[in-house]
C-alpha atoms as a PDB file:
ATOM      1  CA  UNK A   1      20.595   1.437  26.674  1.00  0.00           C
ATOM      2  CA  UNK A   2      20.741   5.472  26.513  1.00  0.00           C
ATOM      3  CA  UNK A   3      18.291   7.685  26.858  1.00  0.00           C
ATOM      4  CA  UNK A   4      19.628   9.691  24.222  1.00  0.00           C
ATOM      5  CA  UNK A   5      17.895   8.944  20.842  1.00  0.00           C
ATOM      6  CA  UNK A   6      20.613   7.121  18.450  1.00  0.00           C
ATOM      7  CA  UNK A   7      21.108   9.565  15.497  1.00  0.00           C
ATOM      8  CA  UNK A   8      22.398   8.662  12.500  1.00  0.00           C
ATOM      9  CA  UNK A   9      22.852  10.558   9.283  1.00  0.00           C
ATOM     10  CA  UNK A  10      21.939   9.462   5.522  1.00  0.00           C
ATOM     11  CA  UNK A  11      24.320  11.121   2.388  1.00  0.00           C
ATOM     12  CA  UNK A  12      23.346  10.014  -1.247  1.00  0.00           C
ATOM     13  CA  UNK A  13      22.131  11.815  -4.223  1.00  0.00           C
ATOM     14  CA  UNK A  14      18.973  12.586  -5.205  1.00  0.00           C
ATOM     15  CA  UNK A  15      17.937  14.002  -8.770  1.00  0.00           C
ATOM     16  CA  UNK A  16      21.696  14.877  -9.791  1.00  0.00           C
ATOM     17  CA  UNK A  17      22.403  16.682  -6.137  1.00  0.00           C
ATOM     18  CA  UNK A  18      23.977  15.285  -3.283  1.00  0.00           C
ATOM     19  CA  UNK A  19      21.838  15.265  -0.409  1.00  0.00           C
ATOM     20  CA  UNK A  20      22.694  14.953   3.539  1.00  0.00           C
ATOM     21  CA  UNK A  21      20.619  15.308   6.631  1.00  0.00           C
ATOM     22  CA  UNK A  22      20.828  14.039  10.224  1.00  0.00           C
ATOM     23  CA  UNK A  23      17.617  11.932  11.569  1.00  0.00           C
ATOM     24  CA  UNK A  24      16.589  10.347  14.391  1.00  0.00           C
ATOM     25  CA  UNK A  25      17.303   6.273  14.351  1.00  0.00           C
ATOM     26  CA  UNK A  26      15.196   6.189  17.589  1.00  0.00           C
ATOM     27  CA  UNK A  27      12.036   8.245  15.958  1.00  0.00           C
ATOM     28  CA  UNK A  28      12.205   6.984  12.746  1.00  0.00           C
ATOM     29  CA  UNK A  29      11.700   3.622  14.139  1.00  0.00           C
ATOM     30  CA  UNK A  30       8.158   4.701  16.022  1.00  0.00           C
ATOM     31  CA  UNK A  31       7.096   6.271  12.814  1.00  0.00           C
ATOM     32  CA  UNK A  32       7.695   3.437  10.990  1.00  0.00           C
ATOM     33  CA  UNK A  33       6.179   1.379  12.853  1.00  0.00           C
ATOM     34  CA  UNK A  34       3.003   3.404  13.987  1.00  0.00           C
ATOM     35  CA  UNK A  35       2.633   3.865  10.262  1.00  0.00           C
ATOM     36  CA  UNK A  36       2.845   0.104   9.271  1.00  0.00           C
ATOM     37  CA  UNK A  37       0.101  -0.255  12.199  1.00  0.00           C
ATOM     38  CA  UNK A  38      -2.304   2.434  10.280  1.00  0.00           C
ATOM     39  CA  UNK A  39      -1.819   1.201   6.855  1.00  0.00           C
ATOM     40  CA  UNK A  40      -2.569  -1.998   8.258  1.00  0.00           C
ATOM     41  CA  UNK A  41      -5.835  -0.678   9.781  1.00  0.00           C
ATOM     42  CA  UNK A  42      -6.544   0.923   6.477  1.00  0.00           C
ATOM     43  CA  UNK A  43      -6.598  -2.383   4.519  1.00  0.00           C
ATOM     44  CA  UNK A  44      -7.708  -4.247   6.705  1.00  0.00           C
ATOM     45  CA  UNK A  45     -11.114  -2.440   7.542  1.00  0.00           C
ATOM     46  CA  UNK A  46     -11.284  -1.596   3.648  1.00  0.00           C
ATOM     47  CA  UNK A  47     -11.076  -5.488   3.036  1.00  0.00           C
ATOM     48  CA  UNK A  48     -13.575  -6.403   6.333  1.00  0.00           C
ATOM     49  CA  UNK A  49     -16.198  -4.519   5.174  1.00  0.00           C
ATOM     50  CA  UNK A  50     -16.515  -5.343   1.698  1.00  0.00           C
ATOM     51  CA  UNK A  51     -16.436  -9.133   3.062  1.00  0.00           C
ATOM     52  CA  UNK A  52     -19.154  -8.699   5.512  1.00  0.00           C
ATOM     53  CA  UNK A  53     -21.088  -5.730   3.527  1.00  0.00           C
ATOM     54  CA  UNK A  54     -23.878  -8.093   3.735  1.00  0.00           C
ATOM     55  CA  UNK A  55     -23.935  -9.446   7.251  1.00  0.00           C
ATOM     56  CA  UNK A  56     -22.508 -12.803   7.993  1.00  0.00           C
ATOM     57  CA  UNK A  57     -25.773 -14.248   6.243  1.00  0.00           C
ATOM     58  CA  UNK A  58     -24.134 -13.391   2.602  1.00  0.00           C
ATOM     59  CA  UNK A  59     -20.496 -12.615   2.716  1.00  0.00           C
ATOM     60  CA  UNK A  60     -19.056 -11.314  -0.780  1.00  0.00           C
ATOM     61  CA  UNK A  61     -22.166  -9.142  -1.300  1.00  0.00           C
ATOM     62  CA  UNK A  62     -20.053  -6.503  -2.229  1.00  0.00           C
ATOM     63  CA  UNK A  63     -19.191  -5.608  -5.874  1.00  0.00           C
ATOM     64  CA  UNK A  64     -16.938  -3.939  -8.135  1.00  0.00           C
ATOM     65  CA  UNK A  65     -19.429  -2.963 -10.604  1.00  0.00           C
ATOM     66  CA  UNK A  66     -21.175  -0.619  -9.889  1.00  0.00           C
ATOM     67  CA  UNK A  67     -17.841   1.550  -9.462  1.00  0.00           C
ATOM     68  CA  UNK A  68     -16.061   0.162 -12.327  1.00  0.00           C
ATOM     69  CA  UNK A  69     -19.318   0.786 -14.369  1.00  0.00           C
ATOM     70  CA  UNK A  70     -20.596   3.592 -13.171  1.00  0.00           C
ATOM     71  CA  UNK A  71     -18.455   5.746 -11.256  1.00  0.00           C
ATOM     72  CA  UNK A  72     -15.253   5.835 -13.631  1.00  0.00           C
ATOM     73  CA  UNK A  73     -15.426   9.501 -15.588  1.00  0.00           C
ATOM     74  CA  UNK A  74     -15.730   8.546 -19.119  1.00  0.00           C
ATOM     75  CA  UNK A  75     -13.120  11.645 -19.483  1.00  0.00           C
ATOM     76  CA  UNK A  76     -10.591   9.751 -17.805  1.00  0.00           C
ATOM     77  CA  UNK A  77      -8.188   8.217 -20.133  1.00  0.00           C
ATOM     78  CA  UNK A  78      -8.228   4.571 -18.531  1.00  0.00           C
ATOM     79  CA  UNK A  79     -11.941   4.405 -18.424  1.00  0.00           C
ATOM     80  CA  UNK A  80     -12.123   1.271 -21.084  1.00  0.00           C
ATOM     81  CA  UNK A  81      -9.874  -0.485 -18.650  1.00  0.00           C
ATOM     82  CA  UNK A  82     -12.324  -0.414 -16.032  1.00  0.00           C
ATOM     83  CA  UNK A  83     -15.569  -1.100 -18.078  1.00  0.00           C
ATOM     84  CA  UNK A  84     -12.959  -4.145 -19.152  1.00  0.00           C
ATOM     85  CA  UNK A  85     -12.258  -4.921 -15.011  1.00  0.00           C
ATOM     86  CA  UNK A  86     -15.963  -4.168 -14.402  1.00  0.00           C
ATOM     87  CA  UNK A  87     -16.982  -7.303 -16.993  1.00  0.00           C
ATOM     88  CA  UNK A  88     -15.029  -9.477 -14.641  1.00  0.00           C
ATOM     89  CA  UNK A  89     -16.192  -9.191 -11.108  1.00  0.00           C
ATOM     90  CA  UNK A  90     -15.848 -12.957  -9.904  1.00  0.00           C
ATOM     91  CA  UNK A  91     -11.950 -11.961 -10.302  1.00  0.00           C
ATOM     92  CA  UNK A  92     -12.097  -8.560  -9.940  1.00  0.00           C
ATOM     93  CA  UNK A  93     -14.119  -9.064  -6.204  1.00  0.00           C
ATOM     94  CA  UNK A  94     -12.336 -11.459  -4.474  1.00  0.00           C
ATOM     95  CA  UNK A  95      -8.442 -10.029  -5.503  1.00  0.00           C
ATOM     96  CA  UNK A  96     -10.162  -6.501  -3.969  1.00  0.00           C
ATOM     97  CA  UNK A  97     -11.609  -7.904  -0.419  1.00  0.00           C
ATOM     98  CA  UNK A  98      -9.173 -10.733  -0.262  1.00  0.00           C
ATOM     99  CA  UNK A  99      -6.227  -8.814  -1.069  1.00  0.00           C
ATOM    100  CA  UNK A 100      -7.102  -6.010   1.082  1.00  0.00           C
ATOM    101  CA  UNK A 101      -7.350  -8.182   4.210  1.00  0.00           C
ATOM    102  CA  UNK A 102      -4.234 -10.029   3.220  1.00  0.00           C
ATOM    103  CA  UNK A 103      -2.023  -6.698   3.253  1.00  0.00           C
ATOM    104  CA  UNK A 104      -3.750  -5.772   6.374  1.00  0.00           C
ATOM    105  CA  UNK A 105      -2.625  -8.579   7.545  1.00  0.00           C
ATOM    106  CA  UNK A 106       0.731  -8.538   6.112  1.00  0.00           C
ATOM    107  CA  UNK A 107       1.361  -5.003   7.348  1.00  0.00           C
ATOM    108  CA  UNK A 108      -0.136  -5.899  10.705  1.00  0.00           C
ATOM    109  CA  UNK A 109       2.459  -8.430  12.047  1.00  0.00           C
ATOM    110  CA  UNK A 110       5.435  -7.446   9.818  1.00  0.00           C
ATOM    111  CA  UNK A 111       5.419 -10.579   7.328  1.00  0.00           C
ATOM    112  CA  UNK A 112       6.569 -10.071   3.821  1.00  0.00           C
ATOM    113  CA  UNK A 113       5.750  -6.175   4.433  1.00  0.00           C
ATOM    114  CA  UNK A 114       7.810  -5.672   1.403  1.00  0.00           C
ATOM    115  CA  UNK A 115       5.808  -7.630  -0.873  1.00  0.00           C
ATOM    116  CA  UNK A 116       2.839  -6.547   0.985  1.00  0.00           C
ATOM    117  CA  UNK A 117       3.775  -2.705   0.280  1.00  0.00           C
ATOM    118  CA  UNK A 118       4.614  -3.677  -3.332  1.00  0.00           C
ATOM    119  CA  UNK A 119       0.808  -5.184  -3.975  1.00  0.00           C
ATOM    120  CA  UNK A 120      -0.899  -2.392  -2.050  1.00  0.00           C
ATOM    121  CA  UNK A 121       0.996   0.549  -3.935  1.00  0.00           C
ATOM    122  CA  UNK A 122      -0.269  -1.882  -6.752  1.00  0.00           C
ATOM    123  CA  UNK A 123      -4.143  -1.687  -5.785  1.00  0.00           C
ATOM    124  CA  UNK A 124      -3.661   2.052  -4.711  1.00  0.00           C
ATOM    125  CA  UNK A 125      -1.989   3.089  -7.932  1.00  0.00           C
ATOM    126  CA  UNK A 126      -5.355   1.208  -9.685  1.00  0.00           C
ATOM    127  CA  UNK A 127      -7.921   3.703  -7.042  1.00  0.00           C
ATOM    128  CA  UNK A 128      -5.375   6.582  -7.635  1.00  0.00           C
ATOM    129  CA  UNK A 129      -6.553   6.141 -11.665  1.00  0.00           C
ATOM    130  CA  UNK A 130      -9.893   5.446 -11.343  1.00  0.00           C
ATOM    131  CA  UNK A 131     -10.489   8.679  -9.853  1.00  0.00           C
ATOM    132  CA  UNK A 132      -9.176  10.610 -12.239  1.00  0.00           C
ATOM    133  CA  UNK A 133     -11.983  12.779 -14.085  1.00  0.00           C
ATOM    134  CA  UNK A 134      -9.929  13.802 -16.670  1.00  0.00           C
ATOM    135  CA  UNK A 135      -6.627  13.120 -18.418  1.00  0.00           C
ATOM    136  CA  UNK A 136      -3.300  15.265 -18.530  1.00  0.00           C
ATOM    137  CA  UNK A 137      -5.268  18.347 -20.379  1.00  0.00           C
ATOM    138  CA  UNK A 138      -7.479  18.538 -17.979  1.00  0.00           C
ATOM    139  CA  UNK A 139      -4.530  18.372 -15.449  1.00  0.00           C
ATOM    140  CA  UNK A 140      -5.526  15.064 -13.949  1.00  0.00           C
ATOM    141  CA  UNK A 141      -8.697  16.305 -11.606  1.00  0.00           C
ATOM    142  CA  UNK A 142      -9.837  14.033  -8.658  1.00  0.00           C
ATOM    143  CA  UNK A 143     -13.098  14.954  -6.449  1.00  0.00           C
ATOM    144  CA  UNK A 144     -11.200  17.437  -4.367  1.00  0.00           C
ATOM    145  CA  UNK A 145      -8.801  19.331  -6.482  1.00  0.00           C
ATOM    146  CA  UNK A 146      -5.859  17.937  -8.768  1.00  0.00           C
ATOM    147  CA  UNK A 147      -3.762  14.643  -8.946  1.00  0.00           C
ATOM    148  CA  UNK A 148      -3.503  13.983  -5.638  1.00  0.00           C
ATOM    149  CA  UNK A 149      -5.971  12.169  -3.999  1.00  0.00           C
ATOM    150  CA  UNK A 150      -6.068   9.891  -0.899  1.00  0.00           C
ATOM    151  CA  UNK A 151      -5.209   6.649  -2.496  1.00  0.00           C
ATOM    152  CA  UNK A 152      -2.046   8.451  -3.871  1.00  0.00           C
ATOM    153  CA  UNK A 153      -0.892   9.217  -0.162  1.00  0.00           C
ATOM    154  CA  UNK A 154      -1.098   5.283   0.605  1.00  0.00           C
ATOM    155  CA  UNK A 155       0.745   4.501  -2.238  1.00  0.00           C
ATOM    156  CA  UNK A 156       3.843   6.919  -1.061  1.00  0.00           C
ATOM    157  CA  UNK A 157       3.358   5.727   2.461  1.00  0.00           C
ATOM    158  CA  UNK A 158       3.496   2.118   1.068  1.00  0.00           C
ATOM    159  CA  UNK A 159       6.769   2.847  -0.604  1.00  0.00           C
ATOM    160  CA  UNK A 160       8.458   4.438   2.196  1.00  0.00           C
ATOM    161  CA  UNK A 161       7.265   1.473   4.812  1.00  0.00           C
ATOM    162  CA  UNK A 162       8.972  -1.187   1.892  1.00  0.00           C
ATOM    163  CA  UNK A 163      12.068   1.217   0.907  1.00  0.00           C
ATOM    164  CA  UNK A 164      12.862   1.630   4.908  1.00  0.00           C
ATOM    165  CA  UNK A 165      11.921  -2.394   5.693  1.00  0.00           C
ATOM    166  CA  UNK A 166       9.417  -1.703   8.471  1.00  0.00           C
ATOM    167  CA  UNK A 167       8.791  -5.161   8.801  1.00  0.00           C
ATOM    168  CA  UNK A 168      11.598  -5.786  10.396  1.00  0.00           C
ATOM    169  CA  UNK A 169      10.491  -3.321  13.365  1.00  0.00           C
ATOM    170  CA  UNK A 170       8.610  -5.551  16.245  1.00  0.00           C
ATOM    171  CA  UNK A 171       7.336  -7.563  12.649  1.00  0.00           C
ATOM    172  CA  UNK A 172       7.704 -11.685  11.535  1.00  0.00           C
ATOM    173  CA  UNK A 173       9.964 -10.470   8.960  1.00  0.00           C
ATOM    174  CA  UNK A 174      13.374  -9.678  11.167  1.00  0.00           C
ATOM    175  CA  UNK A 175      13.285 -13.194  12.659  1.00  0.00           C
ATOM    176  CA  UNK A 176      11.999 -14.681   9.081  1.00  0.00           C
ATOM    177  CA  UNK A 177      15.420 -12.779   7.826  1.00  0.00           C
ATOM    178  CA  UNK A 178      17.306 -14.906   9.886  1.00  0.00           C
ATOM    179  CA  UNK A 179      16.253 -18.109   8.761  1.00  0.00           C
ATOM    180  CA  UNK A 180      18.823 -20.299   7.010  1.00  0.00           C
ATOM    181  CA  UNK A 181      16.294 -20.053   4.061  1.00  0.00           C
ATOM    182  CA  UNK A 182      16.626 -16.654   3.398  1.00  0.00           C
ATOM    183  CA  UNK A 183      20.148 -16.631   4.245  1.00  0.00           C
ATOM    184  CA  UNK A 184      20.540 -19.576   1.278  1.00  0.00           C
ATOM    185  CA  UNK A 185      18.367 -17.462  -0.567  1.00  0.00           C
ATOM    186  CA  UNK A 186      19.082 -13.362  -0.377  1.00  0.00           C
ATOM    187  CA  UNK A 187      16.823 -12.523  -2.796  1.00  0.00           C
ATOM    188  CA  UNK A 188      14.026 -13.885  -0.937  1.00  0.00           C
ATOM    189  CA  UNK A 189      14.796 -10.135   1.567  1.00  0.00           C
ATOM    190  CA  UNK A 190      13.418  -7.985  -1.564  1.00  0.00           C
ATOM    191  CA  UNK A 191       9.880  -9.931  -0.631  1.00  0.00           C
ATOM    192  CA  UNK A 192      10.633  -9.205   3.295  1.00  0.00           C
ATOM    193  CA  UNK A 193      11.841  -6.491   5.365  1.00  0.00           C
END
């Protein structure tokens, strides 16, 4: 093993140019996996204390609705959707907290990371809307300034952690990959990696 980091360089195109750039194999790998660990952390708390909101005494006494009901702008242009979500909170609730944990989990030990990624860019992309306060005239404002909000940071970190396979980094999902099942079945790495 070197003490050199490996290096490696990546050549595609990217909107119509033709891109190139050396990286670090070595480096990439800790950021992958140090950010696979935080997003995991993120869910995971997220999901935790909606469960237990209410002490062990009455798990699930968290709720959607009050958010979905109350703290949607009516100016943003999705705001029916969520007074529609906010009418359903014994499915709403549960795919929240119990998803959350799940990709937590997920994320945590490297299993299914792709999938996991796919259904947390999924719940981020539905935060990302909610807290818009206004539509495209309005230039899509959020509390602190415009489009961009935290939830819209997961879901690119999300994408890059599926896109790169950081699952397979010290995760379930490099020896799953290896499994005669998957082998049988290649499609079955879109859901790992």
């Amino acid at each position: 093993m070197s003490n050199q980091p490996a290096e490696a360089a990546i050549r595609t195109e990217l909107f119509g140019s033709d891109i190139e750039f050396g990286y670090s194999q070595t480096w990439l790998a800790y950021s992958l996996l140090g950010l696979r660990i935080v997003m995991a952390w993120v869910f995971l708390q997220a999901g935790l204390e909606k469960l237990f909101e209410g002490g062990l005494s009455e798990p699930l006494a968290w709720s959607s609705v009050g958010f979905l009901n109350n703290a949607v702008a009516e100016a943003n242009p999705l705001y029916g959707v969520f007074q529609f979500f906010g009418g359903y909170p014994a499915i709403v609730d549960p795919m929240v907290v119990f998803g959350q944990i799940l990709i937590g989990l997920a994320l945590l030990f490297g299993v299914a990371v792709r999938f996991a990624a796919l259904m947390g860019a999924i719940q981020m992309t539905f935060f990302w809307t909610a807290a818009w306060q206004g539509g495209l005239m309005a230039g899509f404002p959020v509390e602190h300034g415009y489009f961009v909000d935290s939830s819209f940071v997961y879901l690119l970190l999300l994408f890059g952690l599926g896109a790169w396979g950081a699952g397979r980094i010290f995760g379930v999902d490099a020896a799953l990959e290896q499994t005669t099942v998957v082998r049988n079945n290649p499609w079955l790495r879109y859901l790992l990696g």
